[in-house]
N, C-alpha and C. Protein backbone atom coordinates (compact mmCIF):
# COMPACT_ATOMS: atom_id res chain seq x y z
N UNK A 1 -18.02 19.52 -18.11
CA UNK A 1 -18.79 18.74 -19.04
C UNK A 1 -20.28 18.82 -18.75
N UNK A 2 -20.50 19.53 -17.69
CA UNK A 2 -22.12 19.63 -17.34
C UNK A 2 -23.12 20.18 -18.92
N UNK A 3 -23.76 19.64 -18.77
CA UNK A 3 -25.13 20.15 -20.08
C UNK A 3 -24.61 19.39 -21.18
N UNK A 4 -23.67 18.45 -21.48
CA UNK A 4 -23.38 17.66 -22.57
C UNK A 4 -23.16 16.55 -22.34
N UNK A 5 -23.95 15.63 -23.54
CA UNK A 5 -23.59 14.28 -23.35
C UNK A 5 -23.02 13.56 -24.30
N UNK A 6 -22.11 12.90 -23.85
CA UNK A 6 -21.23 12.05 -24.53
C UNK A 6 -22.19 10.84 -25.39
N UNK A 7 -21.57 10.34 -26.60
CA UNK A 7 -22.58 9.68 -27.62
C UNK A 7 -22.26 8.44 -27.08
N UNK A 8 -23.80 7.70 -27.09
CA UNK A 8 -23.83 6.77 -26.18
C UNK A 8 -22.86 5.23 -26.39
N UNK A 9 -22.65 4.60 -25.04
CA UNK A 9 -21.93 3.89 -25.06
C UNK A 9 -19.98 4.31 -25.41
N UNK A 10 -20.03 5.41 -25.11
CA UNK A 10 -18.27 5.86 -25.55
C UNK A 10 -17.74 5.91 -23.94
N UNK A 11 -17.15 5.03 -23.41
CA UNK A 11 -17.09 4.11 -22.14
C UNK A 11 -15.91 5.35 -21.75
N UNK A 12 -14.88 5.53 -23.66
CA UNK A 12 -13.03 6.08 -23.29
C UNK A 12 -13.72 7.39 -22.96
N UNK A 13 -14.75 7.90 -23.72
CA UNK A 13 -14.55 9.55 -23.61
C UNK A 13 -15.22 9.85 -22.82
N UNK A 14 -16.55 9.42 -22.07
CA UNK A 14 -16.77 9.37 -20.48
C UNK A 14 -15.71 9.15 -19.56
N UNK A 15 -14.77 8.00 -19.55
CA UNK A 15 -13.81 7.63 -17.99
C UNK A 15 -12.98 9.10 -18.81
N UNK A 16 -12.77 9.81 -19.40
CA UNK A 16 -11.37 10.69 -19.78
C UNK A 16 -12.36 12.14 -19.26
N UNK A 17 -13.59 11.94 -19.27
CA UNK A 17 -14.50 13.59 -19.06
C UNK A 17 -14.37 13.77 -17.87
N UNK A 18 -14.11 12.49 -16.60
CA UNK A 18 -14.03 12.58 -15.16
C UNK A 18 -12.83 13.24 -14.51
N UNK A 19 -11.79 13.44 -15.15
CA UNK A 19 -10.80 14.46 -15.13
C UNK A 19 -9.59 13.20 -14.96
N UNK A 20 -9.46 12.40 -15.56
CA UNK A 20 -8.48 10.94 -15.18
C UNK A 20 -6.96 11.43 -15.41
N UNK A 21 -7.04 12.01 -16.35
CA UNK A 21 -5.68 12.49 -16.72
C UNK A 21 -4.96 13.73 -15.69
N UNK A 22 -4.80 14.32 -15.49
CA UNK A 22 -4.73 15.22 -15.08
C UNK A 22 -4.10 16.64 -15.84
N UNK A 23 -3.95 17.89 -15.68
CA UNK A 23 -3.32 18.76 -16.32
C UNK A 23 -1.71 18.43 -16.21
N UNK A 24 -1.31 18.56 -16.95
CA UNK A 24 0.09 18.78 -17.18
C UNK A 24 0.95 17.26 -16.93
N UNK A 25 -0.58 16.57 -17.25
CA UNK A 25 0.06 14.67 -17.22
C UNK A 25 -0.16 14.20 -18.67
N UNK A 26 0.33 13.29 -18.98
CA UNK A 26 -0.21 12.27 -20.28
C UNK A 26 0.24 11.57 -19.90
N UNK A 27 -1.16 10.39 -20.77
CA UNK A 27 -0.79 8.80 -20.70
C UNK A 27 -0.54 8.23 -22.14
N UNK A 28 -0.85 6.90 -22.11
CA UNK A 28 -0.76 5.75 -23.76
C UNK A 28 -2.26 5.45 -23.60
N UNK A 29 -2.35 5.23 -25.30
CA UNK A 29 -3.57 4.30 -26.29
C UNK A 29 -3.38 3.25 -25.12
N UNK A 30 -2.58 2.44 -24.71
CA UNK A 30 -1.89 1.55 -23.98
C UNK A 30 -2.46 1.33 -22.80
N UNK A 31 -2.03 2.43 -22.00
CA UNK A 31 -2.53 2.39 -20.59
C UNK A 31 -3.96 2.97 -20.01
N UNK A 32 -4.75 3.27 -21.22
CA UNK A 32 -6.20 3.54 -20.94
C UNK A 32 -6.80 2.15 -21.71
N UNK A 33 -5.93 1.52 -22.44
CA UNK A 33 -6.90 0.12 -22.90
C UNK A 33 -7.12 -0.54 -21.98
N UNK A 34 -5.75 -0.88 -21.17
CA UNK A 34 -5.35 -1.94 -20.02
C UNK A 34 -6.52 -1.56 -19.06
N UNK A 35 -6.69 -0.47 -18.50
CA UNK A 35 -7.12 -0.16 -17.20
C UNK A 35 -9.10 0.16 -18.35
N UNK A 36 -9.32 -0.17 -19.06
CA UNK A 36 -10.63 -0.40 -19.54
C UNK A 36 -10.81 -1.70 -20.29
N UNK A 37 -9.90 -2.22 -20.12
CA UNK A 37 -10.40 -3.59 -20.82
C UNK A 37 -10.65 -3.73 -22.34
N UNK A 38 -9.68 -2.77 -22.94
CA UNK A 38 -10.22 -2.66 -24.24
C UNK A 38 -8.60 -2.77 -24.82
N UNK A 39 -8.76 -2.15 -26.10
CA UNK A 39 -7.68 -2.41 -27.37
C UNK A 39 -7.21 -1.04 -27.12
N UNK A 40 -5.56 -0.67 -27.38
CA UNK A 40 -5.42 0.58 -27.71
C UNK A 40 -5.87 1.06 -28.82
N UNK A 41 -6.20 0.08 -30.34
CA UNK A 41 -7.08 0.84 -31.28
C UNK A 41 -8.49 0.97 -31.32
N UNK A 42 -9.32 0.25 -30.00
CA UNK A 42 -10.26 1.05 -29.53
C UNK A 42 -10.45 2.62 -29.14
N UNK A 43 -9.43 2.58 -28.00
CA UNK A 43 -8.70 3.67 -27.09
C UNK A 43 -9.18 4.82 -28.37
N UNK A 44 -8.04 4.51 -29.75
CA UNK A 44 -7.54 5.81 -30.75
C UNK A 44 -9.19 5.83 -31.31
N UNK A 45 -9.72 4.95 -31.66
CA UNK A 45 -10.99 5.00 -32.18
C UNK A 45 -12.24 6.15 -31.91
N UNK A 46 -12.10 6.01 -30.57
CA UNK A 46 -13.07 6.21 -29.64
C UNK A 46 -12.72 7.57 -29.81
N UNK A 47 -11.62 8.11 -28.83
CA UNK A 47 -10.86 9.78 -28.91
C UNK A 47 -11.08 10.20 -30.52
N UNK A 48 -10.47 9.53 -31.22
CA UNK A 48 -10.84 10.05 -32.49
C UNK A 48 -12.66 10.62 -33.00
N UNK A 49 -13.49 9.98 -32.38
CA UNK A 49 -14.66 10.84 -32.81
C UNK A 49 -15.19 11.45 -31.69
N UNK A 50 -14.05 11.48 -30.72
CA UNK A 50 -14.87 13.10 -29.26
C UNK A 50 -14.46 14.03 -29.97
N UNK A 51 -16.38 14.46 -29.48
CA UNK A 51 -16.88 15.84 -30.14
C UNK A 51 -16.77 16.83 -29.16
N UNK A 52 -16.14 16.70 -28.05
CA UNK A 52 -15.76 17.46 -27.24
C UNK A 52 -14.17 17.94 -26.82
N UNK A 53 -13.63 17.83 -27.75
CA UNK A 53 -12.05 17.79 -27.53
C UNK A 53 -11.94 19.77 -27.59
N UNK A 54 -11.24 20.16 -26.47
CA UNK A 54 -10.50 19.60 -25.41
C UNK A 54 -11.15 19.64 -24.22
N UNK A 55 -12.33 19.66 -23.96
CA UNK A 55 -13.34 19.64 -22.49
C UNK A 55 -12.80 18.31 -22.22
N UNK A 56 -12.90 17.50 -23.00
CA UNK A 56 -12.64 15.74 -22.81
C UNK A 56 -11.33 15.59 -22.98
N UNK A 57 -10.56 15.89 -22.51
CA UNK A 57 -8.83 15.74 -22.60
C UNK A 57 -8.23 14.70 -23.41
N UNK A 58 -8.74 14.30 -24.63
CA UNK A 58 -8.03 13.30 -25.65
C UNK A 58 -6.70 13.64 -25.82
N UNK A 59 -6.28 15.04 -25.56
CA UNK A 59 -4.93 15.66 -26.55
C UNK A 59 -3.74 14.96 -25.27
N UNK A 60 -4.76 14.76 -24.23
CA UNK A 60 -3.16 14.17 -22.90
C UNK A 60 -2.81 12.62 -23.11
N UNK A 61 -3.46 12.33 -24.41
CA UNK A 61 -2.77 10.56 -24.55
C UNK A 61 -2.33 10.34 -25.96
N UNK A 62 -1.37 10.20 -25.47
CA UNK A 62 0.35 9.95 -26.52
C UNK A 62 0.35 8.44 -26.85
N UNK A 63 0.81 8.59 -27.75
CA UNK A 63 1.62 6.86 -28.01
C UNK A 63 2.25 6.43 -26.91
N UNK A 64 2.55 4.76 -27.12
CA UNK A 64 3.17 4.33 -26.38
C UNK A 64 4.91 4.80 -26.05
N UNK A 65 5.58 5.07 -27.25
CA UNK A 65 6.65 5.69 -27.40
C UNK A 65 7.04 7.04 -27.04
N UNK A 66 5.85 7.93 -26.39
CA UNK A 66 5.95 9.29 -26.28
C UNK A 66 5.62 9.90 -27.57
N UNK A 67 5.70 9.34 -28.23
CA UNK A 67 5.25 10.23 -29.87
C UNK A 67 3.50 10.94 -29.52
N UNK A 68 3.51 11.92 -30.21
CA UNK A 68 2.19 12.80 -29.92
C UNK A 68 1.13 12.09 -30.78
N UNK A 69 0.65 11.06 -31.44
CA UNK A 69 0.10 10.55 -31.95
C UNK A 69 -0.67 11.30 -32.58
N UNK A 70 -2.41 10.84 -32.71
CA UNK A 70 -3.25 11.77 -33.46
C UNK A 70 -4.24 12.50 -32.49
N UNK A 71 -4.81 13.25 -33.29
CA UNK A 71 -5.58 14.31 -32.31
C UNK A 71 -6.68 13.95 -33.83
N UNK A 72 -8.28 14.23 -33.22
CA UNK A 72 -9.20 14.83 -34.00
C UNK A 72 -9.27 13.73 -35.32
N UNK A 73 -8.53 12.31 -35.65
CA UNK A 73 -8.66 11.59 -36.56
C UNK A 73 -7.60 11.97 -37.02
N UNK A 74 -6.70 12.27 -37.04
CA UNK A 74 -5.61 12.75 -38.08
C UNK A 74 -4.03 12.75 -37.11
N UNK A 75 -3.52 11.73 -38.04
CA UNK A 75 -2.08 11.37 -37.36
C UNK A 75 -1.27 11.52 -38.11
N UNK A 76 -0.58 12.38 -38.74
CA UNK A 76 0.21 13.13 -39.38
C UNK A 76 1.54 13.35 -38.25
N UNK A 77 2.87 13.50 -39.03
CA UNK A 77 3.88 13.81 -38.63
C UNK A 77 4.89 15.10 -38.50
N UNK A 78 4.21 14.72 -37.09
CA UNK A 78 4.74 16.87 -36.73
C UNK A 78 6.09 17.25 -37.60
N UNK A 79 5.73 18.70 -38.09
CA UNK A 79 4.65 19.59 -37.68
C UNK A 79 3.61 19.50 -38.47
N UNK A 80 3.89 18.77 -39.83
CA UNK A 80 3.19 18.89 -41.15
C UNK A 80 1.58 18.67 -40.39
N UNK A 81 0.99 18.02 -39.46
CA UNK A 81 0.11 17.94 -39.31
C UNK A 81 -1.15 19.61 -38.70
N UNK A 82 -2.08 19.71 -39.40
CA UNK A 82 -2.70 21.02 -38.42
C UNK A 82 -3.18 20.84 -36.88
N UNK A 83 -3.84 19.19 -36.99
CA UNK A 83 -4.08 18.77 -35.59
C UNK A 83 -3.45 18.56 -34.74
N UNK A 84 -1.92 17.75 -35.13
CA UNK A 84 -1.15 17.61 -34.27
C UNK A 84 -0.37 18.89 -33.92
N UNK A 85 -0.57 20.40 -34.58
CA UNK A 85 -0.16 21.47 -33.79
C UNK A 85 -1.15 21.87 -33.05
N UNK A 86 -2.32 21.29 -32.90
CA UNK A 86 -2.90 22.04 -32.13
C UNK A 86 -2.82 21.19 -30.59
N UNK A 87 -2.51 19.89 -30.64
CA UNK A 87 -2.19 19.48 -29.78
C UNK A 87 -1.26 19.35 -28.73
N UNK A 88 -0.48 19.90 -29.70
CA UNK A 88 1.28 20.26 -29.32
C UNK A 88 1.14 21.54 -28.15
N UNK A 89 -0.05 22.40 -29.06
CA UNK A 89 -0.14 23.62 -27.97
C UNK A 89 -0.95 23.51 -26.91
N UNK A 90 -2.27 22.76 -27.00
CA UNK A 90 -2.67 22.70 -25.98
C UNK A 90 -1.94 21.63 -25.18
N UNK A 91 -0.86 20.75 -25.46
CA UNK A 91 -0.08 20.42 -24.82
C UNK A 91 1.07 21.26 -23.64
N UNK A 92 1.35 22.11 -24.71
CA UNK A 92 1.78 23.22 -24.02
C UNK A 92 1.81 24.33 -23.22
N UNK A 93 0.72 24.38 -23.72
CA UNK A 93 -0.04 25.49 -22.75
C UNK A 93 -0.51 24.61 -20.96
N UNK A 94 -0.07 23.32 -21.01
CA UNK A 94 -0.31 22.40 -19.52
C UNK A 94 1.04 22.22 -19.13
N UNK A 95 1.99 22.87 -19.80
CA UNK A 95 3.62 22.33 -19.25
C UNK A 95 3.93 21.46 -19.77
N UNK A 96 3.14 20.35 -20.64
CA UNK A 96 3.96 19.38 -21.65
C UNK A 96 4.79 19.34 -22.54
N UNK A 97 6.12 18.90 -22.75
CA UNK A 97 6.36 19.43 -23.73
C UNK A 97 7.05 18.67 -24.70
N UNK A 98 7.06 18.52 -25.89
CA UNK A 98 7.33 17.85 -26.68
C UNK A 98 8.65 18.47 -27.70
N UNK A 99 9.38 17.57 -27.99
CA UNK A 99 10.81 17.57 -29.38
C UNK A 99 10.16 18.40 -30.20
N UNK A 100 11.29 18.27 -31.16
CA UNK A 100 10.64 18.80 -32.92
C UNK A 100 10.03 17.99 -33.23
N UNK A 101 10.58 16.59 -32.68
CA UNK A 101 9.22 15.76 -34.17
C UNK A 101 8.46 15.24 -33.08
N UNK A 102 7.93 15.33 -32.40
CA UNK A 102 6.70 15.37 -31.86
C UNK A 102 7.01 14.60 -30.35
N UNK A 103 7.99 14.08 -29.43
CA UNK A 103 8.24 13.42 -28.68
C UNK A 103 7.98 14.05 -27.14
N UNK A 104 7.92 13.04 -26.27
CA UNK A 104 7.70 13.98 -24.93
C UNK A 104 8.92 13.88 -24.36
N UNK A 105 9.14 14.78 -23.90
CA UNK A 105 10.52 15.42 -23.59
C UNK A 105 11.05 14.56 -21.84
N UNK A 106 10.06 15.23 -21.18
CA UNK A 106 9.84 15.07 -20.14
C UNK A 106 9.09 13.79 -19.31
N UNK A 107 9.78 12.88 -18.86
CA UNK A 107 9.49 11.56 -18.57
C UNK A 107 8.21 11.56 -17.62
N UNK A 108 8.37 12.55 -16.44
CA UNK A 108 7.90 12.43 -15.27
C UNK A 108 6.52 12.88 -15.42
N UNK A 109 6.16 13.24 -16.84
CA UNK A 109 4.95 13.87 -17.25
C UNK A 109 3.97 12.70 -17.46
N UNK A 110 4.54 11.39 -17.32
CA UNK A 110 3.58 9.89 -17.77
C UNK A 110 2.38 9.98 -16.24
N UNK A 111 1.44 9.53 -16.78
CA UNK A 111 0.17 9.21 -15.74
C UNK A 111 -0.15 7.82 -16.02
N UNK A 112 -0.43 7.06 -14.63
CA UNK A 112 -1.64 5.83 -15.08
C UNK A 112 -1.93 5.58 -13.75
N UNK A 113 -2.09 6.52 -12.44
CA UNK A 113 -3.28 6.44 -11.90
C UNK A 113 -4.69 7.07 -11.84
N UNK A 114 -4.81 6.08 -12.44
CA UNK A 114 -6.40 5.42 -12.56
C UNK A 114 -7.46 5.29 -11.75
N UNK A 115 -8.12 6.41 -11.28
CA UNK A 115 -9.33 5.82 -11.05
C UNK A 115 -10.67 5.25 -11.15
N UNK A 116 -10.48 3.51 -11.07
CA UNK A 116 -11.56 3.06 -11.60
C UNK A 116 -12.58 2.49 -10.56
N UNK A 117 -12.77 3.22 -9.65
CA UNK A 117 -14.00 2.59 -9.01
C UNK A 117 -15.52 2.99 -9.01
């Protein structure tokens, strides 16, 4: 993320540029509200207008249900969606992997340590 700056005051897509997630992890709208003190439709708000996706890893936070939610403003229901295939792949391309209709397969793939100090 060096030479770019995040639009000011975007608290989610700064703590997510520090590398919080990790590769081949995802979290919830959920568990980045909790651990920021905010709303998960903050959380979607916020990811929804990073202009840096995927330097800023928005595509590693799923619904609470495992569902692949939205990517890029647009929450459409896989596959019909274009964003949510692109998420699917760069999902994939980290070892994540998701159903046909958009689910995470793989349990052990959840993250929520957090570092907030």
């Amino acid at each position: 993320m060096q030479g770019k700056t995040l639009p000011a005051g975007n608290t989610i897509n700064s703590f997510l540029s520090g590398e919080q997630i990790p590769e081949g992890k995802v979290s919830t709208y959920a568990a980045l509200a909790k651990v920021l003190k905010s709303s998960p439709r903050a959380v979607g708000g916020a990811l929804r207008s990073n202009p840096f996706a995927p330097e800023v890893p928005c595509h590693r936070v799923l619904a609470s249900t495992g569902f692949i939610g939205g990517f890029k403003g647009d929450w459409e229901k896989v596959p019909s969606g274009q964003n949510q295939t692109s998420k699917r792949k760069l999902l994939a391309s980290e070892g994540v992997q998701l159903d046909e209709t958009g689910y995470l397969i793989d349990k052990s793939c959840w993250w929520d340590k957090f570092d907030v100090s």
